[in-house]
PDB file of N, CA and C in Angstrom:
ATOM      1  N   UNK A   1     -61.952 -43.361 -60.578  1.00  0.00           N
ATOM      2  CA  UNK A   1     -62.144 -42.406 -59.519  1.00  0.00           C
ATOM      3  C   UNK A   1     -61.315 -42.874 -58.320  1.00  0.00           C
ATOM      4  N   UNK A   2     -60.445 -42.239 -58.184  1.00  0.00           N
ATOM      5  CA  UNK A   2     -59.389 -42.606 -56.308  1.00  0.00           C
ATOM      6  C   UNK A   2     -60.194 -41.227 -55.473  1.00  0.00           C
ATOM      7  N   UNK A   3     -59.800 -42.283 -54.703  1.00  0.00           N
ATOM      8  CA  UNK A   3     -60.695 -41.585 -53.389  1.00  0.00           C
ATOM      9  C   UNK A   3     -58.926 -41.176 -52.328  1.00  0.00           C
ATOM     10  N   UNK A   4     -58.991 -39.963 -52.065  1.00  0.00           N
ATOM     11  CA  UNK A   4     -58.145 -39.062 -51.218  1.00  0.00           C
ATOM     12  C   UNK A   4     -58.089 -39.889 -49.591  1.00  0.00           C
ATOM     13  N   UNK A   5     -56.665 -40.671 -49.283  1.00  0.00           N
ATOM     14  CA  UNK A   5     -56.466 -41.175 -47.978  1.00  0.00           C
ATOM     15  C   UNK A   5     -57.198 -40.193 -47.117  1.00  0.00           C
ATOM     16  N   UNK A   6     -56.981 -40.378 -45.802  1.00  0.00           N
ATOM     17  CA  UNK A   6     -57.398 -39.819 -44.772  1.00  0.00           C
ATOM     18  C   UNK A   6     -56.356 -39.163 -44.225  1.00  0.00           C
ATOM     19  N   UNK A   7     -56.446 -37.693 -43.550  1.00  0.00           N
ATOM     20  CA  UNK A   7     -55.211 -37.022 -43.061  1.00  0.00           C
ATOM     21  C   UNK A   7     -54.491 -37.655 -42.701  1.00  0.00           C
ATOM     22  N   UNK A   8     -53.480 -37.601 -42.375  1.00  0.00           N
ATOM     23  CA  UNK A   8     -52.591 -37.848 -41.380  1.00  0.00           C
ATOM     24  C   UNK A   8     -52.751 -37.667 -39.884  1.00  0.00           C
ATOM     25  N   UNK A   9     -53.026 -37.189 -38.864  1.00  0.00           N
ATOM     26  CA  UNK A   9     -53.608 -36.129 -37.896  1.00  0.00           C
ATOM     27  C   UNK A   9     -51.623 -35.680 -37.740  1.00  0.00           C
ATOM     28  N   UNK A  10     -51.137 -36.579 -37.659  1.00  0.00           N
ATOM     29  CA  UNK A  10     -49.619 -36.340 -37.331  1.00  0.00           C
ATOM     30  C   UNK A  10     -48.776 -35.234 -37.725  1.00  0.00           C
ATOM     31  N   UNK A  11     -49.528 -35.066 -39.012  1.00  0.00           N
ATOM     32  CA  UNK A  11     -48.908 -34.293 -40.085  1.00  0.00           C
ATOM     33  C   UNK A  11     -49.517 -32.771 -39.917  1.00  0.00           C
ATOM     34  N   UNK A  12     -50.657 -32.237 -39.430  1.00  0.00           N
ATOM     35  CA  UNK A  12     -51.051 -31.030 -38.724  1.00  0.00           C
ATOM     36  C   UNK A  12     -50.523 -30.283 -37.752  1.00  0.00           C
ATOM     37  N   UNK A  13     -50.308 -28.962 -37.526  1.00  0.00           N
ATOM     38  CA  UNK A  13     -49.469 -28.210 -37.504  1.00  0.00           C
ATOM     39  C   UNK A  13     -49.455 -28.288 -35.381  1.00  0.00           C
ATOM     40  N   UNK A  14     -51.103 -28.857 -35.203  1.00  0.00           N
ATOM     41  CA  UNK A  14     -51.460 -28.923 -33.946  1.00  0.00           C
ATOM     42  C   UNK A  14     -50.299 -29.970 -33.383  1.00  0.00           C
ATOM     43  N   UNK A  15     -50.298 -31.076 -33.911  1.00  0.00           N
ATOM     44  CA  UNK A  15     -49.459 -32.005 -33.894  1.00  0.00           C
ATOM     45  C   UNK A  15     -48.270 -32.335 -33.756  1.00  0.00           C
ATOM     46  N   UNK A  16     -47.880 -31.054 -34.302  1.00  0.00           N
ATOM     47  CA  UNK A  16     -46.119 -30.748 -34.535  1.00  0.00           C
ATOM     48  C   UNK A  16     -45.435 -29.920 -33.032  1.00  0.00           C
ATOM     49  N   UNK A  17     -46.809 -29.450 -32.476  1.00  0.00           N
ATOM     50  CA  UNK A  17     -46.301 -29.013 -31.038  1.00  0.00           C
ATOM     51  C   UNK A  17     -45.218 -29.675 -30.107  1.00  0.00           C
ATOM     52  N   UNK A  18     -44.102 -29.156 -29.978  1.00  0.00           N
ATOM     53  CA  UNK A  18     -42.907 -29.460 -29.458  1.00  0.00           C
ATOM     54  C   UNK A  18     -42.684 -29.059 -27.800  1.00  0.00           C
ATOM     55  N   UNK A  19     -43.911 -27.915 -27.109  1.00  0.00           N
ATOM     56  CA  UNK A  19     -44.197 -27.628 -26.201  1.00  0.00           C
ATOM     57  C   UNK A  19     -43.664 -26.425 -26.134  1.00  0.00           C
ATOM     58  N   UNK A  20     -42.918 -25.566 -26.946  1.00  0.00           N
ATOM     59  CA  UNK A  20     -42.372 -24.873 -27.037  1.00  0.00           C
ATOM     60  C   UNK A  20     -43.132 -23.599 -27.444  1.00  0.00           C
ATOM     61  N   UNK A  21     -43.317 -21.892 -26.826  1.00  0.00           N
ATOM     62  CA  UNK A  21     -43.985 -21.297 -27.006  1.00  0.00           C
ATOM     63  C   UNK A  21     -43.515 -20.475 -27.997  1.00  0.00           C
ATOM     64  N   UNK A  22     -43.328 -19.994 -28.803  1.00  0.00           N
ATOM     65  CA  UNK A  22     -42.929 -18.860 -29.679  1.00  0.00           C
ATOM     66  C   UNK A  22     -42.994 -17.774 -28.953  1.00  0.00           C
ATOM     67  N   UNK A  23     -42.164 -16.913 -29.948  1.00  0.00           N
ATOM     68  CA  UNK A  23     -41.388 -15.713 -28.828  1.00  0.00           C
ATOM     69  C   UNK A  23     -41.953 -15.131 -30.071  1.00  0.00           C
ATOM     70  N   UNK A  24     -42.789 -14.004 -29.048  1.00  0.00           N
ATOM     71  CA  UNK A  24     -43.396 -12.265 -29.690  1.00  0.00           C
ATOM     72  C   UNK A  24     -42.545 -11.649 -30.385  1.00  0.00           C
ATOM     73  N   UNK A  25     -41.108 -11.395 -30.176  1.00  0.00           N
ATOM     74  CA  UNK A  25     -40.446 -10.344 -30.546  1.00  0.00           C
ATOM     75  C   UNK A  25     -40.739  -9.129 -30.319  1.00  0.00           C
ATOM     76  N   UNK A  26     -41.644  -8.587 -29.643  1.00  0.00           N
ATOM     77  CA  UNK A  26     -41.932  -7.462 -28.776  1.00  0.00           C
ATOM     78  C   UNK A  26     -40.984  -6.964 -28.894  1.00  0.00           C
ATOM     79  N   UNK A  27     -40.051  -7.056 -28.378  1.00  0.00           N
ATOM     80  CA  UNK A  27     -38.491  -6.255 -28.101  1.00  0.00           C
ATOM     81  C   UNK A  27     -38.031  -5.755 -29.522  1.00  0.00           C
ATOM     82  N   UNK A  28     -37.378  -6.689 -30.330  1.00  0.00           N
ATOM     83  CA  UNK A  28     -36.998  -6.115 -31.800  1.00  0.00           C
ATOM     84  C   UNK A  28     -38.610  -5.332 -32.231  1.00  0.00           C
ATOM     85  N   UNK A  29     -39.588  -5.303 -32.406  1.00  0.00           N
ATOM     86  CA  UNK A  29     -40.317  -4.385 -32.803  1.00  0.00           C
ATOM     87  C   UNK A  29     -40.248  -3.134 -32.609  1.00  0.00           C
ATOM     88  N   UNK A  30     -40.223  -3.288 -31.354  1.00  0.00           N
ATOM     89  CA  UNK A  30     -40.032  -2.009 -30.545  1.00  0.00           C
ATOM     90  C   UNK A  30     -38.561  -1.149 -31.185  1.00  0.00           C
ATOM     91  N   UNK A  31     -37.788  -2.143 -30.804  1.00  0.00           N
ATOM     92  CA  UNK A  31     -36.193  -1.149 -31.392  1.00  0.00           C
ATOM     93  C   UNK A  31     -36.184  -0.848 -32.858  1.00  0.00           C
ATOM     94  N   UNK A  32     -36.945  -1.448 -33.912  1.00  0.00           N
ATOM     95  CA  UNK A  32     -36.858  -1.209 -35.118  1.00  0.00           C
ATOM     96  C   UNK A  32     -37.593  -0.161 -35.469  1.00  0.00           C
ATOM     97  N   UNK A  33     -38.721   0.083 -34.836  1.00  0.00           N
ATOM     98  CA  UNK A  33     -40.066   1.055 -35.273  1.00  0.00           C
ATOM     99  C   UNK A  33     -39.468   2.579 -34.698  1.00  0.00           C
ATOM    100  N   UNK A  34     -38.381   2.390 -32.992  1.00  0.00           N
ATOM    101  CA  UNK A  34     -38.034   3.762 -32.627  1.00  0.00           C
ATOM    102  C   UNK A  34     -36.677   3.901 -33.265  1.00  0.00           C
ATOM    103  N   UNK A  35     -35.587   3.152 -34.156  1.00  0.00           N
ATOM    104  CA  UNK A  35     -34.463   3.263 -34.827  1.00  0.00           C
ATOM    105  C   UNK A  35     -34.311   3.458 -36.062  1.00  0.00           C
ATOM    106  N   UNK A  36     -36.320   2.694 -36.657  1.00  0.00           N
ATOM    107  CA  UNK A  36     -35.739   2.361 -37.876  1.00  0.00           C
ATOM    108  C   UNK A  36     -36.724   2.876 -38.725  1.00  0.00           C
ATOM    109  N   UNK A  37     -38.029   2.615 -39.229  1.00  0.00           N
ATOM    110  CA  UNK A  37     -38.697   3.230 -39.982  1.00  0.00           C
ATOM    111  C   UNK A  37     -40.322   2.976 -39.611  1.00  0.00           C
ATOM    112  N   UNK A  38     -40.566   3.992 -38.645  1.00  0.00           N
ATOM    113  CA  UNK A  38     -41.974   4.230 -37.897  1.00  0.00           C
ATOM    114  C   UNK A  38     -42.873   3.028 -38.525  1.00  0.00           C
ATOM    115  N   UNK A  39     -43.544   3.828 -39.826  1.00  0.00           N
ATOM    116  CA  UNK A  39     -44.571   3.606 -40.182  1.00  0.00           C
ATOM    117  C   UNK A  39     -44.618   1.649 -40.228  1.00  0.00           C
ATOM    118  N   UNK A  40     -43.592   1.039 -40.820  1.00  0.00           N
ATOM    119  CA  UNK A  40     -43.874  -0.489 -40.594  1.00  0.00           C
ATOM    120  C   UNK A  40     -43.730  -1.007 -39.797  1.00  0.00           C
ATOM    121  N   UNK A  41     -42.797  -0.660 -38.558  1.00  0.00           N
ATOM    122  CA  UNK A  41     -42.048  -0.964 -37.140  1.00  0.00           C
ATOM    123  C   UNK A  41     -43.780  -0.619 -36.388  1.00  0.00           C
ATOM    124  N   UNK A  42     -44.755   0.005 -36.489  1.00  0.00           N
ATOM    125  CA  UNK A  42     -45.830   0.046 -36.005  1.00  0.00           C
ATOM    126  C   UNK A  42     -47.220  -1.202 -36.323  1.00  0.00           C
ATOM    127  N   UNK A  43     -46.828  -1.456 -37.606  1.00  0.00           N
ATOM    128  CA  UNK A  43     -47.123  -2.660 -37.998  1.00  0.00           C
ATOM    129  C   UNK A  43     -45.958  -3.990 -37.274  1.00  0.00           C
ATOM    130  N   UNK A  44     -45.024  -3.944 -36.973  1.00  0.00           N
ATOM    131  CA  UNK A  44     -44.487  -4.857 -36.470  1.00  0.00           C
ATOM    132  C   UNK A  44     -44.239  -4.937 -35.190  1.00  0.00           C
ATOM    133  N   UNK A  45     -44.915  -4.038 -34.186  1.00  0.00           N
ATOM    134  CA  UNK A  45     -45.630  -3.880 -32.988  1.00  0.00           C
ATOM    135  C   UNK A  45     -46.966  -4.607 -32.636  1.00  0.00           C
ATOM    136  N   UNK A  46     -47.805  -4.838 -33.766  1.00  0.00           N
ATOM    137  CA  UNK A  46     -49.032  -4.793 -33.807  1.00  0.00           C
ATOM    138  C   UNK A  46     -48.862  -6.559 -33.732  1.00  0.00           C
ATOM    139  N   UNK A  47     -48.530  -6.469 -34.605  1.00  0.00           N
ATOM    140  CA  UNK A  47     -48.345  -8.194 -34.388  1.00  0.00           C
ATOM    141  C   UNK A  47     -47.649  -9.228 -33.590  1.00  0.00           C
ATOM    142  N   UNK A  48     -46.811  -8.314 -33.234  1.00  0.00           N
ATOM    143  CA  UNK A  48     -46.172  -9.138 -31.418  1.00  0.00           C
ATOM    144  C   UNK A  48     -46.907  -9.138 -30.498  1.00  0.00           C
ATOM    145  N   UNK A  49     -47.738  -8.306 -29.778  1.00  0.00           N
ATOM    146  CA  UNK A  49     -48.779  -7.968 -29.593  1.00  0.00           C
ATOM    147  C   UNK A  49     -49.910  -8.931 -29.700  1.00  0.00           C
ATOM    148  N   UNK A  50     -50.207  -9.538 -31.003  1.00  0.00           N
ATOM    149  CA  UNK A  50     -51.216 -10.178 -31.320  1.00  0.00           C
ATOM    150  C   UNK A  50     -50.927 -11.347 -30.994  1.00  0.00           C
ATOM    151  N   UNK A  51     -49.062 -11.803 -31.056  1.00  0.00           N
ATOM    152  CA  UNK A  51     -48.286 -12.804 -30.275  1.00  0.00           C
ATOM    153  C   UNK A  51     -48.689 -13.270 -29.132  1.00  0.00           C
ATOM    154  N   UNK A  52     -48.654 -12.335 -28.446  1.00  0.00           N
ATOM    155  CA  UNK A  52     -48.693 -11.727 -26.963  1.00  0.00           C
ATOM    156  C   UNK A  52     -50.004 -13.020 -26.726  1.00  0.00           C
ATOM    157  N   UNK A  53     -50.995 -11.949 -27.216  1.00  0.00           N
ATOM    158  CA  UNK A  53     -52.616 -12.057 -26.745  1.00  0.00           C
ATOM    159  C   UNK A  53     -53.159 -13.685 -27.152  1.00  0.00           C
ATOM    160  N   UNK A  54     -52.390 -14.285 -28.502  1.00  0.00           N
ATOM    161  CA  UNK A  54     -52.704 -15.803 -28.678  1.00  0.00           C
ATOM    162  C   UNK A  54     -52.093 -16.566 -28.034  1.00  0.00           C
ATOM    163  N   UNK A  55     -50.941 -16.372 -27.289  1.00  0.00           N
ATOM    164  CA  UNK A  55     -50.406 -16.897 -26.432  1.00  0.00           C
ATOM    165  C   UNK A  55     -51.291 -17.006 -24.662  1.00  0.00           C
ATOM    166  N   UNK A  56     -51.712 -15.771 -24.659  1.00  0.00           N
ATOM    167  CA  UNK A  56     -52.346 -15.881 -23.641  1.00  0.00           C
ATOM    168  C   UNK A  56     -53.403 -16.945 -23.695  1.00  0.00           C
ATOM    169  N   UNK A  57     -54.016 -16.788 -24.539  1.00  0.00           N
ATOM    170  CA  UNK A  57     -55.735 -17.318 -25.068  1.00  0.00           C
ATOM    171  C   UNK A  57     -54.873 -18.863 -25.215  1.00  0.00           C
ATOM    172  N   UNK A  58     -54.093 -19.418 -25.082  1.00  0.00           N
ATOM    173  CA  UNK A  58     -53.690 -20.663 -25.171  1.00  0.00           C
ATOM    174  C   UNK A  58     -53.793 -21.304 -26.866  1.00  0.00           C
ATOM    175  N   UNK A  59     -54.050 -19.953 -27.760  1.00  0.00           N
ATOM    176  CA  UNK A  59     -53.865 -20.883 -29.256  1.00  0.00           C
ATOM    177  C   UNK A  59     -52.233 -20.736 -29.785  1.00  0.00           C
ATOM    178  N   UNK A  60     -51.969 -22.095 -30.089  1.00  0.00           N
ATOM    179  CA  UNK A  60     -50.124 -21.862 -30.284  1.00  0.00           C
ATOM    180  C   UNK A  60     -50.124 -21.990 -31.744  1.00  0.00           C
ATOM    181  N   UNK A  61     -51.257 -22.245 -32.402  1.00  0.00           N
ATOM    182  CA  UNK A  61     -51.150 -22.450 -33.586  1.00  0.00           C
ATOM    183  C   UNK A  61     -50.983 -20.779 -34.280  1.00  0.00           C
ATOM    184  N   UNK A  62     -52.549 -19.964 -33.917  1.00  0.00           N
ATOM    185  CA  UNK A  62     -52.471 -18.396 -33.979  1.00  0.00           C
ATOM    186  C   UNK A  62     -51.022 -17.947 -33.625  1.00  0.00           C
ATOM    187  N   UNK A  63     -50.627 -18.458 -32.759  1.00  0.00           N
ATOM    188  CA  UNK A  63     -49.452 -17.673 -31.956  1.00  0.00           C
ATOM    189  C   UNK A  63     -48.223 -17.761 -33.014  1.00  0.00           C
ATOM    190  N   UNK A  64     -47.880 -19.383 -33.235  1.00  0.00           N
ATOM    191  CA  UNK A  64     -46.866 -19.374 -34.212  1.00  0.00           C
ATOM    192  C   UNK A  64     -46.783 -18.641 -35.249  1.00  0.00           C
ATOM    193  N   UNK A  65     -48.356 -18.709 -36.002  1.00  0.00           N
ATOM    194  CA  UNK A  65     -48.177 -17.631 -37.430  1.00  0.00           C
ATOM    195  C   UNK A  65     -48.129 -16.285 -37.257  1.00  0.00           C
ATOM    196  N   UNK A  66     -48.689 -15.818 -36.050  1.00  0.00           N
ATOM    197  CA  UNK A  66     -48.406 -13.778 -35.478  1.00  0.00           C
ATOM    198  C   UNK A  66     -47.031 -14.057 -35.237  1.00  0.00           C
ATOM    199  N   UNK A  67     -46.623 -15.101 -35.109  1.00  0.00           N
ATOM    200  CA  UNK A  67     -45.119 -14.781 -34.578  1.00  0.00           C
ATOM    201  C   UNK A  67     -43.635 -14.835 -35.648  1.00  0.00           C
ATOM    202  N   UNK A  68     -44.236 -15.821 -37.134  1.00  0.00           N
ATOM    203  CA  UNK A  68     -43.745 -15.605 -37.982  1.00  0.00           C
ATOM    204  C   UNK A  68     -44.025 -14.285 -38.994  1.00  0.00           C
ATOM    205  N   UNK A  69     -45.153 -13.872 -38.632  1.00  0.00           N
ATOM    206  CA  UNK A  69     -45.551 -12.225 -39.361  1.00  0.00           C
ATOM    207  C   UNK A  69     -44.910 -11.346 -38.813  1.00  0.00           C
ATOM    208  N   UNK A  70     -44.834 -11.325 -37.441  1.00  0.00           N
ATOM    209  CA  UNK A  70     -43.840 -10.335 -36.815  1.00  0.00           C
ATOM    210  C   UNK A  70     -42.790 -10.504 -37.068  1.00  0.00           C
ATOM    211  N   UNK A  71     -41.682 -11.058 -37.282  1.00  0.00           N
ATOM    212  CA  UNK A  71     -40.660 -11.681 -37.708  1.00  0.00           C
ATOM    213  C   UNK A  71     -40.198 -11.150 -39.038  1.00  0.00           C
ATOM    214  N   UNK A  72     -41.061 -11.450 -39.955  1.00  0.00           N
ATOM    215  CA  UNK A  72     -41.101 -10.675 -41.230  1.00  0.00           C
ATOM    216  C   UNK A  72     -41.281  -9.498 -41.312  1.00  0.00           C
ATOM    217  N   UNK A  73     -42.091  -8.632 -40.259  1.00  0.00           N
ATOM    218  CA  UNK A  73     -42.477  -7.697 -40.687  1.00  0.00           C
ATOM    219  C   UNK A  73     -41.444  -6.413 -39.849  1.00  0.00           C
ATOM    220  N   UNK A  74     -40.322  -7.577 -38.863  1.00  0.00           N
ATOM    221  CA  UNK A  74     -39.061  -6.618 -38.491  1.00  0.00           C
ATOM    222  C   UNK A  74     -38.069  -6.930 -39.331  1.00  0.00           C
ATOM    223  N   UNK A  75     -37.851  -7.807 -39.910  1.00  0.00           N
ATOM    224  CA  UNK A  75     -37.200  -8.043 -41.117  1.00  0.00           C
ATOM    225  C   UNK A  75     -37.358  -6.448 -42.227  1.00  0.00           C
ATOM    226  N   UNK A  76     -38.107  -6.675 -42.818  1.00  0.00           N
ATOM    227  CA  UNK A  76     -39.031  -5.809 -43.564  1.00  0.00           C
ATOM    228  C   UNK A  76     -38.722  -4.341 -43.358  1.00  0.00           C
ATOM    229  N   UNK A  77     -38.934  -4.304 -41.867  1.00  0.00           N
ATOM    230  CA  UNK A  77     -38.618  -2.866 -41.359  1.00  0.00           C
ATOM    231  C   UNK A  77     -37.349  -2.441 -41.347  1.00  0.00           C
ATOM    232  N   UNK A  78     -36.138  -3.361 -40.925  1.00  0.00           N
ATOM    233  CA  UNK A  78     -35.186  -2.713 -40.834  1.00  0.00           C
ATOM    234  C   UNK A  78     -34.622  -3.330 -42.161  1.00  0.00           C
ATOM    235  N   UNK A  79     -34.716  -3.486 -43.342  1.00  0.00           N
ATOM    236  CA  UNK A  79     -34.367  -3.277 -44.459  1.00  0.00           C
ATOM    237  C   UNK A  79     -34.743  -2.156 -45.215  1.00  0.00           C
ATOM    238  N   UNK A  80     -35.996  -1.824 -45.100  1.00  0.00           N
ATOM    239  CA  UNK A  80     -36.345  -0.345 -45.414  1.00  0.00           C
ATOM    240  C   UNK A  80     -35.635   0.436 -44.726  1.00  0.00           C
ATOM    241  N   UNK A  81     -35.758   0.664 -43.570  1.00  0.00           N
ATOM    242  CA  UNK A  81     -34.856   1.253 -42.423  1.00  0.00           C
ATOM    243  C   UNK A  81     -33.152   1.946 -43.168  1.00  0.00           C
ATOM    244  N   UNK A  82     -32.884   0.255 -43.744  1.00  0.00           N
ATOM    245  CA  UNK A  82     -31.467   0.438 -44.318  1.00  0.00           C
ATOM    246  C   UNK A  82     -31.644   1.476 -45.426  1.00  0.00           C
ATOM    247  N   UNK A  83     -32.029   1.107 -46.483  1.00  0.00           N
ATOM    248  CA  UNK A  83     -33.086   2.005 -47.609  1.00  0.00           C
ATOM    249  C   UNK A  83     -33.134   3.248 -47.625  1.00  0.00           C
ATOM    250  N   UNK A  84     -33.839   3.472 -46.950  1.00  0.00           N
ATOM    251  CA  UNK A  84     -34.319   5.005 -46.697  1.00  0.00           C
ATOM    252  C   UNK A  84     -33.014   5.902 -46.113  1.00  0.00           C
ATOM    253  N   UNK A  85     -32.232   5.217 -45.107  1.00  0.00           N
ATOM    254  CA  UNK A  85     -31.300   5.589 -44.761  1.00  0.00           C
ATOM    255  C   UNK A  85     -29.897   5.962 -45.480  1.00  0.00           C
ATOM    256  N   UNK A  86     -29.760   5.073 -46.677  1.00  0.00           N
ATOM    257  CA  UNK A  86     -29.067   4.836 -47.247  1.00  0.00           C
ATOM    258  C   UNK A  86     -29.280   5.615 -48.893  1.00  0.00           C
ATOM    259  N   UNK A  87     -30.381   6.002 -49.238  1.00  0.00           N
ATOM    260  CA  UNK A  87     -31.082   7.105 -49.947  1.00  0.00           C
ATOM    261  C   UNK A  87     -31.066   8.601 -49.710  1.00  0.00           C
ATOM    262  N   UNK A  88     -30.819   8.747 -48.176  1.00  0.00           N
ATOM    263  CA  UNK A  88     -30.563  10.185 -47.695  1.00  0.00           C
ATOM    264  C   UNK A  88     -29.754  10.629 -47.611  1.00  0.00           C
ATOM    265  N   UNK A  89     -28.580   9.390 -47.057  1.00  0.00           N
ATOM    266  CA  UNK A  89     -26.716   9.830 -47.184  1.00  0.00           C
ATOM    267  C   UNK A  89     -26.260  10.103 -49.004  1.00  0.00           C
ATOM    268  N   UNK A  90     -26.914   9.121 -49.640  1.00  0.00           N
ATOM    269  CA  UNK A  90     -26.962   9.274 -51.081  1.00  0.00           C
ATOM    270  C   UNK A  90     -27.776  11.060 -51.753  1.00  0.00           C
ATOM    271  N   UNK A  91     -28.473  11.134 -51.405  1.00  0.00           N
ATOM    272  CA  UNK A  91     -28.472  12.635 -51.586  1.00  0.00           C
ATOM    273  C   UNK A  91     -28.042  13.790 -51.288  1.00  0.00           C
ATOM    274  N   UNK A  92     -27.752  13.487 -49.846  1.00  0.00           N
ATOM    275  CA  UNK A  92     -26.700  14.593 -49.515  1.00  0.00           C
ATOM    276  C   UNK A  92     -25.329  14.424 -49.319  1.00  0.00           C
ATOM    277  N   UNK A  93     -25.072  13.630 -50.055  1.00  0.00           N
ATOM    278  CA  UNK A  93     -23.420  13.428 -50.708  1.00  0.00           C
ATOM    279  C   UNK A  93     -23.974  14.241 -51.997  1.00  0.00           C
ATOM    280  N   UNK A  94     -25.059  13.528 -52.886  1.00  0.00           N
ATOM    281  CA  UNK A  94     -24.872  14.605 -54.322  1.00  0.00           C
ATOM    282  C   UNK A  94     -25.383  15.911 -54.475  1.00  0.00           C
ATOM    283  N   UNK A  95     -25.773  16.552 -52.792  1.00  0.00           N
ATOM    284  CA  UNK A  95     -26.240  18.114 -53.302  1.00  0.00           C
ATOM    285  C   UNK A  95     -24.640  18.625 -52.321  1.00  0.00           C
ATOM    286  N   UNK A  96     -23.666  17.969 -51.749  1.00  0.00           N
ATOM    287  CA  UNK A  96     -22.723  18.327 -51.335  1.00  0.00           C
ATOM    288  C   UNK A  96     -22.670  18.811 -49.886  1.00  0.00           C
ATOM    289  N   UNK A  97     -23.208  18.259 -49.417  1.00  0.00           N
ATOM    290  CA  UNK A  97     -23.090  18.346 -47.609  1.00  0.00           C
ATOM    291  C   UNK A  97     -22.290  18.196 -46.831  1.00  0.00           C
ATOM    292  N   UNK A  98     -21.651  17.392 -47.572  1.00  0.00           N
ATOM    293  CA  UNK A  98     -20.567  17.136 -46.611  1.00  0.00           C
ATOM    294  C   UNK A  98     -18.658  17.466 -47.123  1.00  0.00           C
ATOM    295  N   UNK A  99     -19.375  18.208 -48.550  1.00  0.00           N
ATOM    296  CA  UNK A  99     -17.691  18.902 -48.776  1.00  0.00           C
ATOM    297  C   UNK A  99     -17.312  19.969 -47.920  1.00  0.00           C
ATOM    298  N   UNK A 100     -16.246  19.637 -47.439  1.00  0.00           N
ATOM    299  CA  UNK A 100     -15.299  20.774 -46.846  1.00  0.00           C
ATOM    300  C   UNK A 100     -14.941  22.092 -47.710  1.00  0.00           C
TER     301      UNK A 100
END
């Protein structure tokens, strides 16, 4: 039977604080959700936002992970964004929209 060392404390994420606050991305949410594709760009509002508010409340740990979800989730958006966009020029090239 081995018995499991004791954490590290060093090695916890509290720990790793560099003093540095993470950035909401507020801004790219915003431009992706009114450029790019509502419905997830509203989800990627929501969570900058939630950035926002753990930042306030002084948790940087909350803050970092809303701030890597937001991140992903403008990622996310403006790849669909591309997608969808890129699906519509594709159809109306093949019902002929744009022949002269």
């Amino acid at each position: 039977m081995t018995i499991d060392p004791a954490p590290d404390p060093s090695a916890s994420p509290e720990a790793a604080d560099s003093g540095n606050s993470p950035s909401a991305h507020l801004g790219w949410a915003i431009v992706v959700a009114a450029l790019g594709f509502l419905p997830l760009g509203v989800i990627a509002i929501i969570q900058a936002l939630r950035t926002t508010s753990a930042l306030r409340a002084g948790d940087l740990v909350s803050a970092r992970k809303r701030a890597r979800s937001a991140k992903r989730w403008i990622i996310g958006t403006a790849v669909v964004a591309v997608l969808v966009d890129l699906a519509i020029v594709g159809s109306l090239l093949l019902l002929g929209a744009f022949a002269s």
